[in-house]
PDB file of N, CA and C in Angstrom:
ATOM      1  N   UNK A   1     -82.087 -74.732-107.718  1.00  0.00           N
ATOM      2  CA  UNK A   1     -83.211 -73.858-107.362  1.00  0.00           C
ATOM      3  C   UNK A   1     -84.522 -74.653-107.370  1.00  0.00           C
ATOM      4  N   UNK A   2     -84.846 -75.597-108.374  1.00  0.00           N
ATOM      5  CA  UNK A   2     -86.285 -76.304-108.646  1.00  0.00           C
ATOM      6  C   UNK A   2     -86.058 -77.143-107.074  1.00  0.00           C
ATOM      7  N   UNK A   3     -85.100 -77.855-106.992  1.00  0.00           N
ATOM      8  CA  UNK A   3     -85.081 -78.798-105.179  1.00  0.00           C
ATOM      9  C   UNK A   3     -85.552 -78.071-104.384  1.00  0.00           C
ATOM     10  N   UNK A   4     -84.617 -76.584-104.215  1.00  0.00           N
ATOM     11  CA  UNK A   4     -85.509 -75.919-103.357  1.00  0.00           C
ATOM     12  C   UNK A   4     -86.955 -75.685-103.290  1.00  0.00           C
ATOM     13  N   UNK A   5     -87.619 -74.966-104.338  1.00  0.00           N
ATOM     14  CA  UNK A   5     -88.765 -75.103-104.355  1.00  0.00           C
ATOM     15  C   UNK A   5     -90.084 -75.989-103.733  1.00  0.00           C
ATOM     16  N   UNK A   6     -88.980 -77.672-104.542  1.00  0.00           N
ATOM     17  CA  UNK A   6     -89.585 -78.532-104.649  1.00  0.00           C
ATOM     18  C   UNK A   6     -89.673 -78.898-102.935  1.00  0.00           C
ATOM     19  N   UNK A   7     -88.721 -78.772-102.166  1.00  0.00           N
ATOM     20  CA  UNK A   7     -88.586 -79.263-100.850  1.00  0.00           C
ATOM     21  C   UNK A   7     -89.830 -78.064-100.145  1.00  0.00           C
ATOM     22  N   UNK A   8     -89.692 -77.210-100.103  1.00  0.00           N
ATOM     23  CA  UNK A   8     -90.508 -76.022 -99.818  1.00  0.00           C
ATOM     24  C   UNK A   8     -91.925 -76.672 -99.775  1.00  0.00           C
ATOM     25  N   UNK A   9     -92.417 -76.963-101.462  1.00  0.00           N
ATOM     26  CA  UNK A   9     -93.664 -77.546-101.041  1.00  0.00           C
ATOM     27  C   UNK A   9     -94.016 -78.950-100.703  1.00  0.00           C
ATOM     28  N   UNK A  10     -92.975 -79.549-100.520  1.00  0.00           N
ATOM     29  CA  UNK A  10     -93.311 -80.928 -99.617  1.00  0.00           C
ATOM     30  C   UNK A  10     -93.081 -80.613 -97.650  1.00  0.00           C
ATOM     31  N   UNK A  11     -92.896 -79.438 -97.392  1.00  0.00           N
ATOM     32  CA  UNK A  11     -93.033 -79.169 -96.683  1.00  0.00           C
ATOM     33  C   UNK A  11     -94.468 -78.193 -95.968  1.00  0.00           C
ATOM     34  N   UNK A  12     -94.483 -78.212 -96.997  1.00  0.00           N
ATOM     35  CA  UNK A  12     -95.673 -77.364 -97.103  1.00  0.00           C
ATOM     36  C   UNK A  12     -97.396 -78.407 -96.839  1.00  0.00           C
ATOM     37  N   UNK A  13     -96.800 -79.063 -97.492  1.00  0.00           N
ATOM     38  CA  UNK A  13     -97.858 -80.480 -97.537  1.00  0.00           C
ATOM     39  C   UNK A  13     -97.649 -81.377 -96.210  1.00  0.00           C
ATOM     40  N   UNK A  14     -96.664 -81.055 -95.813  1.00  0.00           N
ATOM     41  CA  UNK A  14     -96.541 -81.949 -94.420  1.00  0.00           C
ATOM     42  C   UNK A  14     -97.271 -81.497 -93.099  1.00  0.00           C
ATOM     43  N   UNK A  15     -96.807 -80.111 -93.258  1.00  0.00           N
ATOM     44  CA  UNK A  15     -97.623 -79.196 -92.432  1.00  0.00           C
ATOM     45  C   UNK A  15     -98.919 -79.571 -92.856  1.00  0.00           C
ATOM     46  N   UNK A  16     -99.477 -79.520 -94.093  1.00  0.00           N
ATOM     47  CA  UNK A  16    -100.992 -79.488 -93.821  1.00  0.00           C
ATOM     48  C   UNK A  16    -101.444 -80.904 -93.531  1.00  0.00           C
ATOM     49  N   UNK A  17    -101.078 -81.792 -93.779  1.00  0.00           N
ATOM     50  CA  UNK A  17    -101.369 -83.451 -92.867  1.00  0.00           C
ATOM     51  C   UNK A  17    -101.034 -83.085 -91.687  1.00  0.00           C
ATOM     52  N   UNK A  18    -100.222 -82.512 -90.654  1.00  0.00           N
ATOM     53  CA  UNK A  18    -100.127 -82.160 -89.737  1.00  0.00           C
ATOM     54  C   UNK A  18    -101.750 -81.659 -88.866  1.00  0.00           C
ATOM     55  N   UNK A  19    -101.884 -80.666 -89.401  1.00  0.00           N
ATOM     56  CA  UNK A  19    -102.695 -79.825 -88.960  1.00  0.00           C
ATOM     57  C   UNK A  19    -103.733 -80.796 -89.268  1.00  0.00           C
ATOM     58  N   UNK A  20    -104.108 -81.299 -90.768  1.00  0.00           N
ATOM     59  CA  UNK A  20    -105.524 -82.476 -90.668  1.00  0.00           C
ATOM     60  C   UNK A  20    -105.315 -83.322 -89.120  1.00  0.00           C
ATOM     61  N   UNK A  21    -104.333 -84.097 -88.802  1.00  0.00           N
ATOM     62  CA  UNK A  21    -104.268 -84.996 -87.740  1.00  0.00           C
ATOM     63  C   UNK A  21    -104.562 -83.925 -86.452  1.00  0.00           C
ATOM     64  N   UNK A  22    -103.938 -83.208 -86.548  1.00  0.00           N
ATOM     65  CA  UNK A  22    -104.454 -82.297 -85.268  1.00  0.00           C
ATOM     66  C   UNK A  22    -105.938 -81.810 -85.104  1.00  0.00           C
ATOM     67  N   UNK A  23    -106.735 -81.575 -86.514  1.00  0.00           N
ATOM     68  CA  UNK A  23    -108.334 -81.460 -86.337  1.00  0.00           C
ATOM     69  C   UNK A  23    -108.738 -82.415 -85.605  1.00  0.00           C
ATOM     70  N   UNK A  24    -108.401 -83.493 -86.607  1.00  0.00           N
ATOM     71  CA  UNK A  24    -108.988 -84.957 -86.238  1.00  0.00           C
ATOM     72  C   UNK A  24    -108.899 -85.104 -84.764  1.00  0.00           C
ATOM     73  N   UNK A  25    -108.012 -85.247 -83.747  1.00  0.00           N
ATOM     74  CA  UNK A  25    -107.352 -85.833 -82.516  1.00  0.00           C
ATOM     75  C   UNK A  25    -108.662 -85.264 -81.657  1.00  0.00           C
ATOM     76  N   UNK A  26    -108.279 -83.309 -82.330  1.00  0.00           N
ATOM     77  CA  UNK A  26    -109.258 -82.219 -81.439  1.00  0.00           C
ATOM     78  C   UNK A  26    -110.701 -83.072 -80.973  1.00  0.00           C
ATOM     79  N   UNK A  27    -111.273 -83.845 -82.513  1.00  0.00           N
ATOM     80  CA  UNK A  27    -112.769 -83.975 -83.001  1.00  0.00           C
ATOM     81  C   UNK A  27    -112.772 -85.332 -81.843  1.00  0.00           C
ATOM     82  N   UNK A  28    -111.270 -86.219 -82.271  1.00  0.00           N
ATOM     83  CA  UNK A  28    -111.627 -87.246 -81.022  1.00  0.00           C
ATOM     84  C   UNK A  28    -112.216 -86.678 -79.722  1.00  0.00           C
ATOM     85  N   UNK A  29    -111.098 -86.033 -78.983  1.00  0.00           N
ATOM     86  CA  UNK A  29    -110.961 -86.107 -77.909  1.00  0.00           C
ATOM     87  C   UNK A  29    -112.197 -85.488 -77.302  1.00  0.00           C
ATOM     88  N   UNK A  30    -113.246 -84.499 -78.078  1.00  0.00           N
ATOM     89  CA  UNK A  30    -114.499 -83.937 -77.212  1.00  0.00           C
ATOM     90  C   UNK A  30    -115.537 -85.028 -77.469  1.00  0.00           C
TER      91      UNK A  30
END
Protein backbone atom coordinates (compact mmCIF):
# COMPACT_ATOMS: atom_id res chain seq x y z
CA UNK A 1 0.00 0.00 0.00
CA UNK A 2 2.90 2.74 1.09
CA UNK A 3 4.48 1.93 -2.97
CA UNK A 4 1.32 2.75 -4.03
CA UNK A 5 1.00 5.87 -2.46
CA UNK A 6 4.46 6.47 -2.84
CA UNK A 7 4.28 6.00 -6.80
CA UNK A 8 1.05 8.20 -6.82
CA UNK A 9 3.04 11.07 -5.57
CA UNK A 10 6.00 10.77 -7.75
CA UNK A 11 3.63 11.00 -10.22
CA UNK A 12 2.17 13.64 -9.07
CA UNK A 13 5.47 15.59 -9.06
CA UNK A 14 6.12 14.67 -12.57
CA UNK A 15 3.10 16.15 -13.74
CA UNK A 16 3.94 19.27 -12.02
CA UNK A 17 7.62 19.59 -13.78
CA UNK A 18 5.60 18.88 -16.68
CA UNK A 19 3.36 21.64 -16.57
CA UNK A 20 6.53 24.06 -15.14
CA UNK A 21 8.25 23.12 -18.70
CA UNK A 22 5.10 23.79 -20.46
CA UNK A 23 4.82 27.51 -18.73
CA UNK A 24 8.25 28.01 -19.53
CA UNK A 25 8.18 26.89 -23.53
CA UNK A 26 4.58 29.10 -23.51
CA UNK A 27 6.90 32.26 -21.94
CA UNK A 28 9.56 31.26 -24.73
CA UNK A 29 7.73 31.11 -27.57
CA UNK A 30 5.74 34.81 -27.29
Amino acid sequence: EFEEEYKKEQEREKEKEKQKDDDHSGLDEV
